[in-house]
Protein backbone atom coordinates (compact mmCIF):
# COMPACT_ATOMS: atom_id res chain seq x y z
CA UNK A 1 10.65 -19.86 6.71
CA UNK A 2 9.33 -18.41 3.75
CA UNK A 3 7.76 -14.85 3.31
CA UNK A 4 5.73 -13.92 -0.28
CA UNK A 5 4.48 -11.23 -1.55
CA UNK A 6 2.61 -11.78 -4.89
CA UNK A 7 2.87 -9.46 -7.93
CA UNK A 8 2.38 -5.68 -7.68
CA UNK A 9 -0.42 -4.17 -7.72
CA UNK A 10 -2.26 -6.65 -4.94
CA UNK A 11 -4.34 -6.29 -1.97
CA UNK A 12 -1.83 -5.33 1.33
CA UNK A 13 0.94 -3.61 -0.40
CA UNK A 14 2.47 -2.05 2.09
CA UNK A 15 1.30 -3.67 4.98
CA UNK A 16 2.47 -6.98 4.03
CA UNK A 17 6.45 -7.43 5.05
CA UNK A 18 6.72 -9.72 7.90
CA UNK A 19 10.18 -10.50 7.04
CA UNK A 20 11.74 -8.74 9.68
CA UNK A 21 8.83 -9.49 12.18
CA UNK A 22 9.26 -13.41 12.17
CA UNK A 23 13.50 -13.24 12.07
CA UNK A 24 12.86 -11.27 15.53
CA UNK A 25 10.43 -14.30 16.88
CA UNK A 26 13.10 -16.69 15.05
CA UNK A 27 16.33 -15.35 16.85
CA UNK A 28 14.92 -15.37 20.40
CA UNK A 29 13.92 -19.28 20.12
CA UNK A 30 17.95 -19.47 18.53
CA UNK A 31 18.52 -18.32 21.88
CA UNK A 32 16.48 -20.58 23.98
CA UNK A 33 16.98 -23.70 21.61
CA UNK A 34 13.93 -23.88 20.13
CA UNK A 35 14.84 -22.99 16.57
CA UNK A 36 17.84 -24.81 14.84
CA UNK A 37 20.54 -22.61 14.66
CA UNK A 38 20.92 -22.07 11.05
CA UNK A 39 17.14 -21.84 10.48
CA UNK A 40 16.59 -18.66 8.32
CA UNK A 41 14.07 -16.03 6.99
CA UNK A 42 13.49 -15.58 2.84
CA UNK A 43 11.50 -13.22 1.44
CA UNK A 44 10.34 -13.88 -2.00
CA UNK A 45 8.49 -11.81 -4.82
CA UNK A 46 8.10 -11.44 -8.09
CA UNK A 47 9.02 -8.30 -8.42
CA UNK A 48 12.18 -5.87 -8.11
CA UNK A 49 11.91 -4.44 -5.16
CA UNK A 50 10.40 -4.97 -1.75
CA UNK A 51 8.48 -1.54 -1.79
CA UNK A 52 7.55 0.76 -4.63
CA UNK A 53 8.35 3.93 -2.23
CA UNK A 54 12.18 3.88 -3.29
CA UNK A 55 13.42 5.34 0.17
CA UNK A 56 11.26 2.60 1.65
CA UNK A 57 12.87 -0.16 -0.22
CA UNK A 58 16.46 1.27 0.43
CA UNK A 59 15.92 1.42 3.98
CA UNK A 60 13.94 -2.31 3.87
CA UNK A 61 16.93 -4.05 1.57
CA UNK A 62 19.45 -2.87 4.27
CA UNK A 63 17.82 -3.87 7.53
CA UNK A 64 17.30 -7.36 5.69
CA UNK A 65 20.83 -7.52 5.05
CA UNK A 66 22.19 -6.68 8.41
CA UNK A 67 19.86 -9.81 9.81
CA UNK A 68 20.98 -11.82 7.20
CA UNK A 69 17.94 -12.29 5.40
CA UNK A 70 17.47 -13.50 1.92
CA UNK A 71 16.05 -11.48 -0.44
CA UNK A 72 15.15 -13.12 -3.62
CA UNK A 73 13.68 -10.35 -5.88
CA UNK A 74 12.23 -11.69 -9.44
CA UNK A 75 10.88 -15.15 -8.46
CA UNK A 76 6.94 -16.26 -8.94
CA UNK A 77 5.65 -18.74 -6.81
CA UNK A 78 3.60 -20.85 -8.70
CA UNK A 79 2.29 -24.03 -6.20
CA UNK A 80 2.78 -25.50 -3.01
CA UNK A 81 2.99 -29.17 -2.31
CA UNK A 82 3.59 -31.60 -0.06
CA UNK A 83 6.62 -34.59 -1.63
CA UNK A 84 6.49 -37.92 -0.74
CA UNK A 85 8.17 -37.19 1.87
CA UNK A 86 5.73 -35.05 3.51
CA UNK A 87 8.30 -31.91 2.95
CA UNK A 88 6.78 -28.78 2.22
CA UNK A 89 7.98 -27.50 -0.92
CA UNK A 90 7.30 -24.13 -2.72
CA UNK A 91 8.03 -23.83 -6.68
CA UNK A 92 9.20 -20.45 -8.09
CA UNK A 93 9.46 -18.79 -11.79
CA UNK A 94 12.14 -16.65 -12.60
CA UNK A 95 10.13 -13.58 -14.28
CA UNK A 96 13.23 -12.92 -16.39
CA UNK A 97 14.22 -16.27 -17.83
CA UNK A 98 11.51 -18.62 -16.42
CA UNK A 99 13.75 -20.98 -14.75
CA UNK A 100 11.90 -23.38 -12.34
CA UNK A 101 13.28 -24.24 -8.68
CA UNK A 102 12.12 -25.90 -6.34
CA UNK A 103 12.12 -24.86 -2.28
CA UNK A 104 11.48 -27.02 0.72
CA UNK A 105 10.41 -25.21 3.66
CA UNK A 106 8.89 -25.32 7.29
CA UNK A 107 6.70 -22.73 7.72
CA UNK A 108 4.97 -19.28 5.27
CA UNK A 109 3.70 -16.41 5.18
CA UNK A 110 2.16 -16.18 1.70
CA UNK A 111 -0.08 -13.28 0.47
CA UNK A 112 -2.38 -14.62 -2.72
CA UNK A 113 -1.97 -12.65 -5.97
CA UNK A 114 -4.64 -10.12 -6.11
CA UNK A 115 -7.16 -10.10 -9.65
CA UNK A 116 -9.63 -7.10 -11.05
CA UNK A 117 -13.10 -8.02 -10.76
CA UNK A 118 -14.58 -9.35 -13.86
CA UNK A 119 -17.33 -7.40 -14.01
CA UNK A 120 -15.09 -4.65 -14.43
CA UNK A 121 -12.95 -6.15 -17.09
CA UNK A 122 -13.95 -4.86 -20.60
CA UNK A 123 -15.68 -1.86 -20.71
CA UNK A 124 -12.67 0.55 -20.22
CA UNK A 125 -13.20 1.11 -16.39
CA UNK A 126 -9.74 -0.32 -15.90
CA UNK A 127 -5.86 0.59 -16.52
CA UNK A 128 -2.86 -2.04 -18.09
CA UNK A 129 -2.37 -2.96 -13.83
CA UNK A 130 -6.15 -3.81 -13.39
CA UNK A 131 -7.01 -0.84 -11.75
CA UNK A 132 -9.40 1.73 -12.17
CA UNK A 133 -8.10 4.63 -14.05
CA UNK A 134 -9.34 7.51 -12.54
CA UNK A 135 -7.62 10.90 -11.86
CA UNK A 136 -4.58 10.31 -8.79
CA UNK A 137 -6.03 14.31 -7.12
CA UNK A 138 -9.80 14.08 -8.00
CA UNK A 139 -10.60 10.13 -8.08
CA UNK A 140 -12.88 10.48 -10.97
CA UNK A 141 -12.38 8.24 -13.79
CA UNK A 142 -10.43 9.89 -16.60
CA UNK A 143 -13.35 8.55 -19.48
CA UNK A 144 -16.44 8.24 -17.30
CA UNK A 145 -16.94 11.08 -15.49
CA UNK A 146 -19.94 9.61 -13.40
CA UNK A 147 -17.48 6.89 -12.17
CA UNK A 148 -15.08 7.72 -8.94
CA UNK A 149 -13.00 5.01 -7.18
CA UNK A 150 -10.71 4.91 -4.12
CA UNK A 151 -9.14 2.32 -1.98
CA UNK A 152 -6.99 -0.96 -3.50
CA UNK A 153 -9.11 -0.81 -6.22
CA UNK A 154 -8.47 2.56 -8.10
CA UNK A 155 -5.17 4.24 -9.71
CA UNK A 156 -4.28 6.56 -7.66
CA UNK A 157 -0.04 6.05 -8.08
CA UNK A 158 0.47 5.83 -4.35
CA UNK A 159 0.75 2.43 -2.07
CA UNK A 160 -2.78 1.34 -1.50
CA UNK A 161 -2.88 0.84 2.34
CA UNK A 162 -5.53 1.35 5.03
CA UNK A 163 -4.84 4.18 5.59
CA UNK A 164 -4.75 5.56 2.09
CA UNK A 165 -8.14 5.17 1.79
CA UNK A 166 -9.21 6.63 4.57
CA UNK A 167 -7.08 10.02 3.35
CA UNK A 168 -9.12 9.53 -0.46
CA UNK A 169 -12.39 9.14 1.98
CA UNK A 170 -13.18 12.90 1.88
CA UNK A 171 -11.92 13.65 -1.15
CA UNK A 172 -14.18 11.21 -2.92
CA UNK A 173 -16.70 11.82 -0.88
CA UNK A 174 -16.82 15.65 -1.29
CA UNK A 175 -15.90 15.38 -5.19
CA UNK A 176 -18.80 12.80 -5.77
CA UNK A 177 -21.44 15.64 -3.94
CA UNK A 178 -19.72 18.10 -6.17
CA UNK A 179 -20.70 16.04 -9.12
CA UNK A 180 -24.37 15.45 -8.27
CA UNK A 181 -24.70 19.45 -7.44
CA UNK A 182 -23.03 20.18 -10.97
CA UNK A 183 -19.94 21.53 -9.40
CA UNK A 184 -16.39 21.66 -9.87
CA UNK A 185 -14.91 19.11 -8.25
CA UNK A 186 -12.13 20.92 -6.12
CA UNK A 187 -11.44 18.12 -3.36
CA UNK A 188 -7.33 17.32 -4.04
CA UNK A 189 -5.82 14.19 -2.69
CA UNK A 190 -2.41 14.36 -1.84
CA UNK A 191 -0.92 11.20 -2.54
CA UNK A 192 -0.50 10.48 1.48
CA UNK A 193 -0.14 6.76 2.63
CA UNK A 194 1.17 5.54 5.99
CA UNK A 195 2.61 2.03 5.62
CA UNK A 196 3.76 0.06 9.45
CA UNK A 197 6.91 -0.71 9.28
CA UNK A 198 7.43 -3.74 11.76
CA UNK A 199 10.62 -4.50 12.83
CA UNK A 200 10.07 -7.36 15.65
CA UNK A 201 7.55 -8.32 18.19
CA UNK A 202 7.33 -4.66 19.56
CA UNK A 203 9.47 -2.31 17.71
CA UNK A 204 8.19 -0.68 14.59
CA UNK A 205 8.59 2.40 12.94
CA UNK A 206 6.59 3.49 9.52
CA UNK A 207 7.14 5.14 6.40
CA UNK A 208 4.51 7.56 5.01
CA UNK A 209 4.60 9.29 1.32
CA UNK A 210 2.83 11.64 -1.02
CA UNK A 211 2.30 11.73 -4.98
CA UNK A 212 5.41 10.51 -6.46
CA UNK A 213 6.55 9.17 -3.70
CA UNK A 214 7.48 12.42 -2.30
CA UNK A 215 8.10 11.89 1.32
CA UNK A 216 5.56 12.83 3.94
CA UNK A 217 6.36 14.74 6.93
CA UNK A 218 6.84 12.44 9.30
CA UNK A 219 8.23 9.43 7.22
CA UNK A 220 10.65 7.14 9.06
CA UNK A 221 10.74 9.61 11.98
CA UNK A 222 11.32 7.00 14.75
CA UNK A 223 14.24 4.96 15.24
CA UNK A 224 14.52 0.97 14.77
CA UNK A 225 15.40 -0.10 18.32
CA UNK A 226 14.62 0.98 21.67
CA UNK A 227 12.52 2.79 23.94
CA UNK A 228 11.07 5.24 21.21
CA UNK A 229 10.27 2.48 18.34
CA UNK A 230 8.74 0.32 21.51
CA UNK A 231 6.48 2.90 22.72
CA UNK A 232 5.65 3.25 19.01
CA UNK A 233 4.69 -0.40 18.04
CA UNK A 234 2.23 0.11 20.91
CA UNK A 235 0.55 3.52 19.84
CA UNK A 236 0.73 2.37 16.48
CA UNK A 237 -1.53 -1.01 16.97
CA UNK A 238 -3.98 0.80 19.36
CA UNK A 239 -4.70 3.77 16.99
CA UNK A 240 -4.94 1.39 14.13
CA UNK A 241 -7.70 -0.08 16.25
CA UNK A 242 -9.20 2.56 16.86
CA UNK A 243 -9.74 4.19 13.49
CA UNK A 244 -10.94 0.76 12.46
CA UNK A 245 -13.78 1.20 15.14
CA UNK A 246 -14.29 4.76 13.78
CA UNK A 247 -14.86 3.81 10.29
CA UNK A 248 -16.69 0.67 10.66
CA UNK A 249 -18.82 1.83 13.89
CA UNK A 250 -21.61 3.31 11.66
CA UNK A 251 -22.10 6.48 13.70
CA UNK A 252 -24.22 9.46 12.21
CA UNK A 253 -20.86 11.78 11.39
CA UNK A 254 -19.34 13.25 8.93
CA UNK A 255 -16.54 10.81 9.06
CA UNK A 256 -12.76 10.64 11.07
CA UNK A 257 -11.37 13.43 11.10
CA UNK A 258 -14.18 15.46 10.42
CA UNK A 259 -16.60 14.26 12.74
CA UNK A 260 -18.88 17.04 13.36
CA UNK A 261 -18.29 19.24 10.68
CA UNK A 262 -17.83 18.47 6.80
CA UNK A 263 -14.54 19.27 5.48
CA UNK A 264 -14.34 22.05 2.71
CA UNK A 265 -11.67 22.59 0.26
CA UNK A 266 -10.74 25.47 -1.63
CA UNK A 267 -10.80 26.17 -5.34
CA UNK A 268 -8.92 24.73 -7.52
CA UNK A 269 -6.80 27.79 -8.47
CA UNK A 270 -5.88 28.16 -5.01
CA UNK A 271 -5.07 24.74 -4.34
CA UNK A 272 -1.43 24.19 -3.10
CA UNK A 273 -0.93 21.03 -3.69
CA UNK A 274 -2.09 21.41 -7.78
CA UNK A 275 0.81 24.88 -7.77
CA UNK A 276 3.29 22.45 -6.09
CA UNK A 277 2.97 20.07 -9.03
CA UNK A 278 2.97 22.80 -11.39
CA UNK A 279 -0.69 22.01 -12.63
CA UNK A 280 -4.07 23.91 -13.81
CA UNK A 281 -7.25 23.32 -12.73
CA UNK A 282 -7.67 22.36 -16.51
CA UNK A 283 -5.08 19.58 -16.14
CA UNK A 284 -7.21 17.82 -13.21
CA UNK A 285 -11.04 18.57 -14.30
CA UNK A 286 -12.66 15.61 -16.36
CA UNK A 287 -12.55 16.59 -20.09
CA UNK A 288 -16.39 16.65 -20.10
CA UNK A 289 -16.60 19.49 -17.15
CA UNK A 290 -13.30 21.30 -18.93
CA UNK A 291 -14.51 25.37 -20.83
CA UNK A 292 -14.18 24.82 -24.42
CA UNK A 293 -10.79 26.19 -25.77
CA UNK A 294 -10.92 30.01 -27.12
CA UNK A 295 -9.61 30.41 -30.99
């Protein structure tokens, strides 16, 4: 069985590695006889690692090679046919050399290569990745300052999961009021993402990180197996569910979390997460709202 995951930046980073899902499914039918018993898991991608967030990746590369996964970093897939045999086979690019191989296989889990939108091509909305190139704390574009972006879609230098944008939902919302009112806009994101980590057919764990892929708080807290990463597959997939509802159920609130109150943020000079990084307010404000340098 194959497992793909198309060239970075694309639409699922993060959510996306079903490796070690299916080789959980695949060993219990070893068990019972319903899988052949050197049938295998691959994962395949063009690029270098399985996960941008290094620890991620570390800890991702090593539970692959404990269940004797292949992991076959550098490779393009390029088509999918059907021989005249009726074999499945998958063709791959090496990104480094461009060698061609070919790969028969039973059964995929293929996510598509992700593309800008064309209407944004051109007109300097977008970075050299095909994303738009706004500010990673404010999420207003670095050349047009009427412009603000969040989600897959905009640069913000963190995996762009769920549940990233839904942490960038304030802040973009409370910058882009800021804007229209002619005010400084003092909303800071963070950097946080939460990406599932899913380790079988109920065990996960998850890895969460900030702005430079600084670790969050409670990244990789639970264990791989047993009772605790169980119990935590289950809460996991329930309150995914349920801040899907929240955000999609069109109520009249301010938004999860801040449901009956807006959230507020302070200035930028006393913003903690800007005097972590060692920044000014002047290194985060759009060059058109920045006061005019003093001979």
């Amino acid at each position: 069985m194959l497992c793909y995951s198309p060239k970075f930046p694309y639409k699922g980073e993060g959510c996306d590695f079903y490796a070690l899902y299916y080789e959980h499914f695949m060993r219990q039918d070893k068990l019972i006889g319903r899988a052949a018993r050197n049938a295998q898991i691959q994962f395949w991608t063009p690029n270098k690692e399985i996960y941008r967030f290094p620890y991620a990746n570390e800890v991702a590369l090593e539970e692959c090679h404990k269940r004797g996964i292949d992991v076959m970093l550098g490779w393009e897939m390029t088509k999918v046919y059907k021989n005249e045999h009726g074999q499945k086979i998958a063709v791959f690019k090496n990104v480094d050399n461009g060698e061609i191989i070919e790969k028969d296989f039973f059964s995929a889990c293929i996510n598509p290569p992700s593309k800008p939108q064309a209407e944004l091509q051109g007109n300097g909305l977008l970075n050299n990745e095909g994303l738009v190139d706004v500010n990673k704390y404010t999420l207003q574009h670095k050349k047009y300052e009427n412009v603000f972006a969040f989600g897959d879609c905009a640069a913000t230098g963190t995996t762009p999961t769920q549940d990233a944008a839904m942490a960038q939902n304030p802040i973009i919302k409370h910058n882009l009021l800021q804007y229209l009112e002619g005010k400084d806009t003092n909303a800071i994101y963070d950097g946080y993402t939460f990406m599932p980590f899913i380790l079988g057919q109920n065990y996960a764990t998850s890895f969460q990180h900030l702005h430079d892929y600084e670790p969050a708080s409670m990244n990789h807290a639970v264990p791989h197996y047993g009772v605790f990463s169980n119990i935590y597959f289950g809460r996991m997939m329930s309150g995914g569910v349920k801040a899907s509802n929240n955000y999609t159920g069109f109520k009249k609130t301010y938004g999860p979390p801040h449901y009956r109150y807006r959230a507020s943020y302070d200035p930028l000079e006393h913003n903690e997460v800007l005097q972590s990084k060692g920044l000014t307010p002047e290194d985060v404000r759009h060059p058109n709202a920045r006061a005019p340098a003093t001979e």
